[in-house]
PDB file of N, CA and C in Angstrom:
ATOM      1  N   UNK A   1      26.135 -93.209 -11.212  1.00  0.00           N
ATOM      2  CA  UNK A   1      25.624 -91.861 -11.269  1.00  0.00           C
ATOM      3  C   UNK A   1      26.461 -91.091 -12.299  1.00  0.00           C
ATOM      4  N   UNK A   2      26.026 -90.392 -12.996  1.00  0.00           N
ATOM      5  CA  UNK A   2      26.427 -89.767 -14.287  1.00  0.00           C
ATOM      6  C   UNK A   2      27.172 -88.544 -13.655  1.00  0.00           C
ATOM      7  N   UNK A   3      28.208 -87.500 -14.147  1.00  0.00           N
ATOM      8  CA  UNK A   3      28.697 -86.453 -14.022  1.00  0.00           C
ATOM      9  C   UNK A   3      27.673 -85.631 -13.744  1.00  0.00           C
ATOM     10  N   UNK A   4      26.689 -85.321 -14.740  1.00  0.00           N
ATOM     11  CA  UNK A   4      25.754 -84.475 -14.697  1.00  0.00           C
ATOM     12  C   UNK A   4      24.766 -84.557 -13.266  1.00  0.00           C
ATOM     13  N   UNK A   5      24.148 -85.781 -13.308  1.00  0.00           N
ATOM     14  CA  UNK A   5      23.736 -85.692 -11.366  1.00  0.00           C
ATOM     15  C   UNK A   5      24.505 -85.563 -10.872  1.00  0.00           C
ATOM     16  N   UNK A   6      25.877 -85.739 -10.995  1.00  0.00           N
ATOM     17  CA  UNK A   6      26.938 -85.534  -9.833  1.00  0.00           C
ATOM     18  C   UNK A   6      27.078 -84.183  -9.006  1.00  0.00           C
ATOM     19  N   UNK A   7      26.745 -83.079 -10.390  1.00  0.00           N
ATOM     20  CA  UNK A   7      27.269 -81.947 -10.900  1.00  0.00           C
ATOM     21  C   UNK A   7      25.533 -81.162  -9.622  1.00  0.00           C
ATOM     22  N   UNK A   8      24.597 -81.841 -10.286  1.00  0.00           N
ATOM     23  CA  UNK A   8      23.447 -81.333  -9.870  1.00  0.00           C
ATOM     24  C   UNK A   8      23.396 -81.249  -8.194  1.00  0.00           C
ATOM     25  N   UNK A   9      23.212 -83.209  -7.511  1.00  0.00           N
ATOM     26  CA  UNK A   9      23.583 -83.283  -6.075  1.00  0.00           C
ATOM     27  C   UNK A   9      24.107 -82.007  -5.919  1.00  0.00           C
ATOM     28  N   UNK A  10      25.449 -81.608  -6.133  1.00  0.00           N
ATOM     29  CA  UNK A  10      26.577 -81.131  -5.524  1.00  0.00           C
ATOM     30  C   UNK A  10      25.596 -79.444  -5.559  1.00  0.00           C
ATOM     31  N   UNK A  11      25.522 -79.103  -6.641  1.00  0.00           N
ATOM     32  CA  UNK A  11      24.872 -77.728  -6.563  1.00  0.00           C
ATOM     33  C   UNK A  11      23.675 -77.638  -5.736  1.00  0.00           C
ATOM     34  N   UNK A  12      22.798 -78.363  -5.522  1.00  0.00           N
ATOM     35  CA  UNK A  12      21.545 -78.474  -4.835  1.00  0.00           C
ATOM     36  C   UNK A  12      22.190 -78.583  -3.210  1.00  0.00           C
ATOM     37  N   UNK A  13      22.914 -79.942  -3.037  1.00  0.00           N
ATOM     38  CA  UNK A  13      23.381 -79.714  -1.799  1.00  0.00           C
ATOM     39  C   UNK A  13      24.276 -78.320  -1.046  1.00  0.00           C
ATOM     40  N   UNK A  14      24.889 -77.775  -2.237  1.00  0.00           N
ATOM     41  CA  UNK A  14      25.782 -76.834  -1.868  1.00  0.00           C
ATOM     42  C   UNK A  14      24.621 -75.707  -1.326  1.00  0.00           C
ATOM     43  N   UNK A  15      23.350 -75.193  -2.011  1.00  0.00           N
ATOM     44  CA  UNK A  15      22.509 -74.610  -1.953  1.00  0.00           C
ATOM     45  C   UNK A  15      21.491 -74.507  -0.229  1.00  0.00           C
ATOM     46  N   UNK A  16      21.481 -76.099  -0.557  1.00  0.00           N
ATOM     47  CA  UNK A  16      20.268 -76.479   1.039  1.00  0.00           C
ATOM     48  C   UNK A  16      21.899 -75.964   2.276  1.00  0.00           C
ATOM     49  N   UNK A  17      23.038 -76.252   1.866  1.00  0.00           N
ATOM     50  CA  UNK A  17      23.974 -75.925   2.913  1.00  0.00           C
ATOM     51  C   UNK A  17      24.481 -74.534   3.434  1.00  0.00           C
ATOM     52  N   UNK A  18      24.112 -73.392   1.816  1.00  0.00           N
ATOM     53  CA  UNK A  18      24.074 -72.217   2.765  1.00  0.00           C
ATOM     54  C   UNK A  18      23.238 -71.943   3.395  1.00  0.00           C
ATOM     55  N   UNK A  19      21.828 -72.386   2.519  1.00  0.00           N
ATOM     56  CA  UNK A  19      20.609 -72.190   3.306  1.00  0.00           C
ATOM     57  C   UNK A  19      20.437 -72.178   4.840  1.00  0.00           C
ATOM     58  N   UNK A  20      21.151 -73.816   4.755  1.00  0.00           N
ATOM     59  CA  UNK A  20      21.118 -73.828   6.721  1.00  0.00           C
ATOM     60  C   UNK A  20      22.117 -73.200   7.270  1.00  0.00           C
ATOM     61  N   UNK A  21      23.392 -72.464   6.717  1.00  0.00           N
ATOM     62  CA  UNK A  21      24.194 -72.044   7.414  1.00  0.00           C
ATOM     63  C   UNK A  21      23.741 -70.564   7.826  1.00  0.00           C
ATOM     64  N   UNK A  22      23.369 -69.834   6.649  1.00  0.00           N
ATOM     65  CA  UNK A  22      23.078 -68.868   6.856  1.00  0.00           C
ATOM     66  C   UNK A  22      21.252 -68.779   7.808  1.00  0.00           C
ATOM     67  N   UNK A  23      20.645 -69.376   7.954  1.00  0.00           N
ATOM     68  CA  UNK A  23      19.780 -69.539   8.626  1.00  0.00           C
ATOM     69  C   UNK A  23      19.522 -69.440  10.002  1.00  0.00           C
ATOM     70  N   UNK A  24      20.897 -70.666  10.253  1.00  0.00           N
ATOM     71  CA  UNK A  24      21.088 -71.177  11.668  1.00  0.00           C
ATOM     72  C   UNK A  24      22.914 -70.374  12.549  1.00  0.00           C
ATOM     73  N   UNK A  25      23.707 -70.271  11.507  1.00  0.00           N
ATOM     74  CA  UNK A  25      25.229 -69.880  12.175  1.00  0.00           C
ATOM     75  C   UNK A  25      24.810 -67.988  11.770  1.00  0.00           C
ATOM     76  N   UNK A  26      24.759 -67.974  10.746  1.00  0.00           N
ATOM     77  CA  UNK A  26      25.219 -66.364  10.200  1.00  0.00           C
ATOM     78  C   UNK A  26      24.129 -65.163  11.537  1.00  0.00           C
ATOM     79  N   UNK A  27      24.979 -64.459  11.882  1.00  0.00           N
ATOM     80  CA  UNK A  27      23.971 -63.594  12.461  1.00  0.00           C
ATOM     81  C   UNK A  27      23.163 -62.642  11.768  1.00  0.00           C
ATOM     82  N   UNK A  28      21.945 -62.416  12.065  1.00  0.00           N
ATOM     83  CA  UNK A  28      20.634 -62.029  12.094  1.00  0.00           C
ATOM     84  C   UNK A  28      21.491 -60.487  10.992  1.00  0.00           C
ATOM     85  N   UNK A  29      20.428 -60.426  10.335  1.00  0.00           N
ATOM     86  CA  UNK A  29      20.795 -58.898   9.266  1.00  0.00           C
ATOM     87  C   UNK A  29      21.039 -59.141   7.916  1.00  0.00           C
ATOM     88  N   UNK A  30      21.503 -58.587   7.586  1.00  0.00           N
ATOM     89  CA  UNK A  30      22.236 -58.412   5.567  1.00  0.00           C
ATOM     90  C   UNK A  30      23.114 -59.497   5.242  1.00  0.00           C
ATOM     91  N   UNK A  31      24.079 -60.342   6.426  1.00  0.00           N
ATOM     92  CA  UNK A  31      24.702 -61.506   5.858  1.00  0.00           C
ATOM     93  C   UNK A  31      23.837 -62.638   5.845  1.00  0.00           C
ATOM     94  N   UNK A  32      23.227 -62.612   6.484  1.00  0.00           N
ATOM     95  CA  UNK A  32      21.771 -63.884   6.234  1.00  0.00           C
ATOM     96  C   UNK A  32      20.862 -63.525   5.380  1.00  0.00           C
ATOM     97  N   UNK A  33      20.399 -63.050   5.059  1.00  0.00           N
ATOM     98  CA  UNK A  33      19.580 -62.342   3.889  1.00  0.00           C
ATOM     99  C   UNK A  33      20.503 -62.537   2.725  1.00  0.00           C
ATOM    100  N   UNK A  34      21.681 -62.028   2.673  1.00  0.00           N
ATOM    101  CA  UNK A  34      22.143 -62.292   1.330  1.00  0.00           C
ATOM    102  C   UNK A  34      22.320 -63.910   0.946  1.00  0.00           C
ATOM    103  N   UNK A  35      22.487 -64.674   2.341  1.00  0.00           N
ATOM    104  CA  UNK A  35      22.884 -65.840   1.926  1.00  0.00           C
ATOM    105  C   UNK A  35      21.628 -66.998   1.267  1.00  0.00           C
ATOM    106  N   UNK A  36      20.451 -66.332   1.986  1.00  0.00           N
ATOM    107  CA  UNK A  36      19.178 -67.274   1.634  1.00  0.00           C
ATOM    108  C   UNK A  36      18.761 -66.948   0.290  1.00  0.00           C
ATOM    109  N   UNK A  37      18.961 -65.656   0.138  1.00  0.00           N
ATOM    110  CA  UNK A  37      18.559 -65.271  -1.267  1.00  0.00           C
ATOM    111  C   UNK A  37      19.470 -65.974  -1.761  1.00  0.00           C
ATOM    112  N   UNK A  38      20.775 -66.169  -2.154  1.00  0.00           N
ATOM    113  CA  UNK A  38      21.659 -66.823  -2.899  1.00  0.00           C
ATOM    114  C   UNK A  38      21.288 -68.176  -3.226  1.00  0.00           C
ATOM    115  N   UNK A  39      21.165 -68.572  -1.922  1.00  0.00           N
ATOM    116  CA  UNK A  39      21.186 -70.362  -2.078  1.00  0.00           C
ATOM    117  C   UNK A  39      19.488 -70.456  -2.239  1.00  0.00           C
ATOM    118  N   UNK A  40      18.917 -69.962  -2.245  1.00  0.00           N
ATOM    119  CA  UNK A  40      17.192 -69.662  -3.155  1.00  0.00           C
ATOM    120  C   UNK A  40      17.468 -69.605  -4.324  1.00  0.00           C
ATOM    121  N   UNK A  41      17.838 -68.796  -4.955  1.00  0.00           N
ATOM    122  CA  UNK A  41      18.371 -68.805  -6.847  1.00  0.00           C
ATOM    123  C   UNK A  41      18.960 -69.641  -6.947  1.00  0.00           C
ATOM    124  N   UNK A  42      20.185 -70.438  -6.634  1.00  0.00           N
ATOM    125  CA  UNK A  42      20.557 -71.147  -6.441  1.00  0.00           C
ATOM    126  C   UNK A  42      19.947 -72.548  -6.808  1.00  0.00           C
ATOM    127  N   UNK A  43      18.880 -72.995  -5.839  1.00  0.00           N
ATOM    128  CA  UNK A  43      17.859 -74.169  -5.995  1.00  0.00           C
ATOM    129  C   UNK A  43      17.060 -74.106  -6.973  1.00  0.00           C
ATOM    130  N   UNK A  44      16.235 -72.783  -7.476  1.00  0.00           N
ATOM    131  CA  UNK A  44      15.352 -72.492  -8.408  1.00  0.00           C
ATOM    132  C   UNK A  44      16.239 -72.459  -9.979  1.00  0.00           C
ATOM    133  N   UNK A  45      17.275 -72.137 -10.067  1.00  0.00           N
ATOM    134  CA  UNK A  45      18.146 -72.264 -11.250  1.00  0.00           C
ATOM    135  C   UNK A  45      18.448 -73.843 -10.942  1.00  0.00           C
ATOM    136  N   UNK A  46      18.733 -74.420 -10.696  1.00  0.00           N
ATOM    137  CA  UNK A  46      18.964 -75.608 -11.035  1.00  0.00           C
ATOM    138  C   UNK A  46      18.026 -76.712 -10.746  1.00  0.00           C
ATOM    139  N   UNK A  47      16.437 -76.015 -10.663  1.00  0.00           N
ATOM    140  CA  UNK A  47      15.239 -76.660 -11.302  1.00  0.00           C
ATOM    141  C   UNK A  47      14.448 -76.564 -12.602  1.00  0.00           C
ATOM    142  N   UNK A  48      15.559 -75.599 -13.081  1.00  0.00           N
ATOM    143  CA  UNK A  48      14.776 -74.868 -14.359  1.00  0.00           C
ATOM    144  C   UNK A  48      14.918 -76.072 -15.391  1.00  0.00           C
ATOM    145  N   UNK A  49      16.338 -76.353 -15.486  1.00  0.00           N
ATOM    146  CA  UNK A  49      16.561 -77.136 -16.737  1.00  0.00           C
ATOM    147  C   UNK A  49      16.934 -78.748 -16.410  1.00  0.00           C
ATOM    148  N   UNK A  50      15.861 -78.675 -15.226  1.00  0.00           N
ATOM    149  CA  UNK A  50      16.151 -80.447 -14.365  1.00  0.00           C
ATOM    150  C   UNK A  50      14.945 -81.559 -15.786  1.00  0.00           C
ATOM    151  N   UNK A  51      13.645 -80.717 -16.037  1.00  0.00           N
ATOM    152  CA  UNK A  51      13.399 -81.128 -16.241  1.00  0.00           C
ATOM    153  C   UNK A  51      12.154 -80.971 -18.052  1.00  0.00           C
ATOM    154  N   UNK A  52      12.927 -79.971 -18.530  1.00  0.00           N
ATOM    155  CA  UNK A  52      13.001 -78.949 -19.924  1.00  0.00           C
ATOM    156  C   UNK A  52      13.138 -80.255 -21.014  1.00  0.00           C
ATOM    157  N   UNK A  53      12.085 -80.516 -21.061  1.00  0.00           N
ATOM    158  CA  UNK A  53      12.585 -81.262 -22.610  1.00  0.00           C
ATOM    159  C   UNK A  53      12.566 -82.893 -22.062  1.00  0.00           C
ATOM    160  N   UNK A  54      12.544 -82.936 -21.149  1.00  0.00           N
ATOM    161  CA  UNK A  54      12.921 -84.444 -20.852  1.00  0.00           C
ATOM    162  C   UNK A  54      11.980 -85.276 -21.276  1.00  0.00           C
ATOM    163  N   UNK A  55      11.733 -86.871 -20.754  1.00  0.00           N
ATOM    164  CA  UNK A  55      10.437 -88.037 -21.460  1.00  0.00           C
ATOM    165  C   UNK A  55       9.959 -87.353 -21.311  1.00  0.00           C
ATOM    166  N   UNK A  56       8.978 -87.488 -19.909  1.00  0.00           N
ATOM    167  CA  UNK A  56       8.152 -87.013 -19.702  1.00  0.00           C
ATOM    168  C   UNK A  56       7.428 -85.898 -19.799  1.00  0.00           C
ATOM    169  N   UNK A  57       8.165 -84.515 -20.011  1.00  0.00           N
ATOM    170  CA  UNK A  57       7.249 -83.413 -20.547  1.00  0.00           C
ATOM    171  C   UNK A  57       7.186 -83.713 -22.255  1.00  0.00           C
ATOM    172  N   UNK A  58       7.974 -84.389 -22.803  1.00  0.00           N
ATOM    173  CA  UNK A  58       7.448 -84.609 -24.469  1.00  0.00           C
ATOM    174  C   UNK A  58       6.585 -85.356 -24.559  1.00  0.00           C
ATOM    175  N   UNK A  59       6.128 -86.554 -23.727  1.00  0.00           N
ATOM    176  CA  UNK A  59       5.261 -87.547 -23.367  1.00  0.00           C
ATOM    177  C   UNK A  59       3.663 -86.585 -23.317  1.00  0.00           C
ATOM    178  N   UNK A  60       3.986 -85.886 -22.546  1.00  0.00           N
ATOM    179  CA  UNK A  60       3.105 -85.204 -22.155  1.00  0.00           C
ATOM    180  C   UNK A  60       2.608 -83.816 -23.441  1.00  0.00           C
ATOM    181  N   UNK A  61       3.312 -83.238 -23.835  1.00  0.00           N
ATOM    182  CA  UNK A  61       3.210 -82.429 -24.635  1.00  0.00           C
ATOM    183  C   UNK A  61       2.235 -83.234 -26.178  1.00  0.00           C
ATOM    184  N   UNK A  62       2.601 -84.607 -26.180  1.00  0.00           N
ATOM    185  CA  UNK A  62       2.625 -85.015 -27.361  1.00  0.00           C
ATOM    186  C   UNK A  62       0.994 -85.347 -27.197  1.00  0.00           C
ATOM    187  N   UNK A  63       0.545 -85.963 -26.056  1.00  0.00           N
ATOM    188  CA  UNK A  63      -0.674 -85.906 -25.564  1.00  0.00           C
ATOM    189  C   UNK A  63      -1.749 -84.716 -25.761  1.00  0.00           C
ATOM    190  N   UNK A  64      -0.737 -83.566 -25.233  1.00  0.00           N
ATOM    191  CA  UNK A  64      -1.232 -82.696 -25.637  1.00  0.00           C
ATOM    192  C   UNK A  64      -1.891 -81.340 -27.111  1.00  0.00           C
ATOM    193  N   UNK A  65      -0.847 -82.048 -28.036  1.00  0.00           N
ATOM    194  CA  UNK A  65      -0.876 -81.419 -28.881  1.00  0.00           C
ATOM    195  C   UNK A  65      -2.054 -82.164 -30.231  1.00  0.00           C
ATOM    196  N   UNK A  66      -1.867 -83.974 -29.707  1.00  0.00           N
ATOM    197  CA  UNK A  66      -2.851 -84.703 -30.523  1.00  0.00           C
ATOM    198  C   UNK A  66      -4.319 -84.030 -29.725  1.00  0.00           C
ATOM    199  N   UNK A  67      -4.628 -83.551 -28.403  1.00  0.00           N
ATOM    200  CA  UNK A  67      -6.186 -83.194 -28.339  1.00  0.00           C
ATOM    201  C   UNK A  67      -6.542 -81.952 -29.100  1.00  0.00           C
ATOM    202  N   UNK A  68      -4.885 -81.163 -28.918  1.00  0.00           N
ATOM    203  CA  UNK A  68      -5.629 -79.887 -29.475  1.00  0.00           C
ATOM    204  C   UNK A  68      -6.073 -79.852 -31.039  1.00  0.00           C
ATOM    205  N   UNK A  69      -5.084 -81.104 -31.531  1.00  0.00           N
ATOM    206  CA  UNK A  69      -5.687 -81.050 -33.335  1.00  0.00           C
ATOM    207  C   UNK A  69      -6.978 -81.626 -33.222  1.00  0.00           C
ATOM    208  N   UNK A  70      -7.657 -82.303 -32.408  1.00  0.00           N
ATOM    209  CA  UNK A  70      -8.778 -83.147 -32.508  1.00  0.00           C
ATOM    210  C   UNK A  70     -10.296 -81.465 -32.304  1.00  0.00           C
ATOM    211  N   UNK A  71      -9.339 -80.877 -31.441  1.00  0.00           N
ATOM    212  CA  UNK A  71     -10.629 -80.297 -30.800  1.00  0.00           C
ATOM    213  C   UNK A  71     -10.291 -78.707 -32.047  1.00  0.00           C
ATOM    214  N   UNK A  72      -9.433 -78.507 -32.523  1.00  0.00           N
ATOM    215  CA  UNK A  72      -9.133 -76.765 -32.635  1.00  0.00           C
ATOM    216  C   UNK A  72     -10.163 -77.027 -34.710  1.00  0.00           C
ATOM    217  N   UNK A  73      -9.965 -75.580 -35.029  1.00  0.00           N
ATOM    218  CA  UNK A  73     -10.584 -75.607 -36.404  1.00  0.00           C
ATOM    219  C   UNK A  73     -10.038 -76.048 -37.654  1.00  0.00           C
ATOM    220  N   UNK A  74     -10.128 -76.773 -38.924  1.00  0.00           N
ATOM    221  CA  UNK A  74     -10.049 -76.982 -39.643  1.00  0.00           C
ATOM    222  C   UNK A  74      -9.294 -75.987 -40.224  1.00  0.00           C
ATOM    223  N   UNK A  75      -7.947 -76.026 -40.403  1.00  0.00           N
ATOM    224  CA  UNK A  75      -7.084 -75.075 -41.287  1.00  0.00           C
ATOM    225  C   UNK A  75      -6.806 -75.218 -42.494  1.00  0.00           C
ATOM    226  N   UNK A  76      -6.576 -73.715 -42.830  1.00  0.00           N
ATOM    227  CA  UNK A  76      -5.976 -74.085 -44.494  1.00  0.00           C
ATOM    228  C   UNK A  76      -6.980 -73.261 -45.219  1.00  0.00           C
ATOM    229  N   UNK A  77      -7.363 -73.544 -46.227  1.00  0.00           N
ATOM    230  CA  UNK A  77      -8.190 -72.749 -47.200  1.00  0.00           C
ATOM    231  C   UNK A  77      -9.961 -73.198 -46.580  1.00  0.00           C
ATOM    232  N   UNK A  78     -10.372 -72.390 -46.374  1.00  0.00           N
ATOM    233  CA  UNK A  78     -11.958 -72.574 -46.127  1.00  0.00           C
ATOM    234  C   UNK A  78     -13.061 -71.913 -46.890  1.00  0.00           C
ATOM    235  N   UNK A  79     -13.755 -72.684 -47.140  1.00  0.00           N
ATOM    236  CA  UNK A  79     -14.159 -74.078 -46.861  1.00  0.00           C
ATOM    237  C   UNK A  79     -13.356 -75.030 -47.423  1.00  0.00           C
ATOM    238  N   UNK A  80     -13.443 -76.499 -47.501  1.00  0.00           N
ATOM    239  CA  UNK A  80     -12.450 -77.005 -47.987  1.00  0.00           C
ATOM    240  C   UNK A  80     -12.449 -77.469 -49.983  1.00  0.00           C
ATOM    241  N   UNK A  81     -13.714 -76.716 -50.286  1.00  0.00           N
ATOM    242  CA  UNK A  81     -13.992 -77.159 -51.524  1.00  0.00           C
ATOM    243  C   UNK A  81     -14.031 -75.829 -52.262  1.00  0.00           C
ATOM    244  N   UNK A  82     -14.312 -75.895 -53.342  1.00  0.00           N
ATOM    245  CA  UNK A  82     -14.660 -74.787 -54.235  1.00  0.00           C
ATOM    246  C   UNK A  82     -15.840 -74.221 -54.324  1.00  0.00           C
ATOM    247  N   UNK A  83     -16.202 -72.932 -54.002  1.00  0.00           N
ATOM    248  CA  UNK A  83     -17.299 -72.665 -53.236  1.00  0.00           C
ATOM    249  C   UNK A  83     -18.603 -72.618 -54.737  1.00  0.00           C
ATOM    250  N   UNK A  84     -17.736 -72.994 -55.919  1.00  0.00           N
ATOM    251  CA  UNK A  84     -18.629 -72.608 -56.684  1.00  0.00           C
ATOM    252  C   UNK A  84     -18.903 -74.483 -56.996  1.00  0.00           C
ATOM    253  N   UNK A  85     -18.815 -74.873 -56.336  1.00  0.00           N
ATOM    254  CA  UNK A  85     -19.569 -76.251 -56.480  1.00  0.00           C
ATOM    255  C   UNK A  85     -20.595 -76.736 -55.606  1.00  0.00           C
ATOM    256  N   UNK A  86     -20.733 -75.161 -54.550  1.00  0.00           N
ATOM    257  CA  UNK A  86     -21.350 -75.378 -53.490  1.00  0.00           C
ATOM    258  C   UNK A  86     -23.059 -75.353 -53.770  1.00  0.00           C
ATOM    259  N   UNK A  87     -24.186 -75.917 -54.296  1.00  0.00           N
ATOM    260  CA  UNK A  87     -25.316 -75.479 -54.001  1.00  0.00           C
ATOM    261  C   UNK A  87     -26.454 -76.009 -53.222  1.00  0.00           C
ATOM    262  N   UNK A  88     -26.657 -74.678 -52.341  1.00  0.00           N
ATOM    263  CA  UNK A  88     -27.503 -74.761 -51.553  1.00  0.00           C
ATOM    264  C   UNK A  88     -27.084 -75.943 -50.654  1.00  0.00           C
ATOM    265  N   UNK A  89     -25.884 -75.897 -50.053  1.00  0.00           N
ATOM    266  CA  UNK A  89     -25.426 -76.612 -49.386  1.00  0.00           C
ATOM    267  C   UNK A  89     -24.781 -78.128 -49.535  1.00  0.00           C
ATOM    268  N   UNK A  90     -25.351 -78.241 -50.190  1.00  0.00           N
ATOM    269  CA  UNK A  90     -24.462 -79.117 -51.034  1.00  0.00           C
ATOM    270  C   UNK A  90     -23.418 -79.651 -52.145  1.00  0.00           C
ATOM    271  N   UNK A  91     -22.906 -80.391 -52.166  1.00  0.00           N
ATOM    272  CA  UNK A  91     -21.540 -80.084 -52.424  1.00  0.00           C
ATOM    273  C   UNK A  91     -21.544 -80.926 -53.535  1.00  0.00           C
ATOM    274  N   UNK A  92     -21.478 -81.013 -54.933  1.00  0.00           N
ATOM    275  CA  UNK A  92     -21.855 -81.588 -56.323  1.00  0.00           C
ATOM    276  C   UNK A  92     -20.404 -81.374 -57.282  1.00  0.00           C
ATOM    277  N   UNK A  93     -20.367 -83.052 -57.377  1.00  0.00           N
ATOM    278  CA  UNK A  93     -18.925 -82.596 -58.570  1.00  0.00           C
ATOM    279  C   UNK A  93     -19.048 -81.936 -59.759  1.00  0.00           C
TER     280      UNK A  93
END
């Protein structure tokens, strides 16, 4: 296991552990409330960048970006010819 999961476990677990402390030990009011909110940001910050960039969303992105060239409009100068070669729709060297 790498530092970095090490690092993660430890924050995630540290997180689910106030969660239950403050849940189940802390009495009822503003010290339990502060604690769930904490260890809530807590879990949600260290899902943000679990998975930012990794294979699989470039995997995926890359998928994504070949449909959109297939399906989106023809860029660049339009039409793609010189319009004064254009007649009557057709297109003549």
């Amino acid at each position: 296991m790498t530092r970095r999961q090490q690092a993660y476990f430890a924050f995630r677990g540290s997180s689910a552990g106030i969660f239950l402390l403050s849940a189940t030990v802390l009495p009822r009011g503003a010290p339990a409330v502060i604690g769930c909110v904490v260890a809530g940001l807590g879990g949600l910050l260290t899902c943000l960048g679990v998975n930012a960039g990794g294979p699989g969303e470039r995997a995926g992105a890359h998928a994504q970006s070949q449909r959109y060239e297939e399906v989106r409009a023809p860029q660049g100068d339009w039409p793609p010819f010189d319009p004064a070669t254009d007649i009557e729709g057709e297109v003549v060297r």
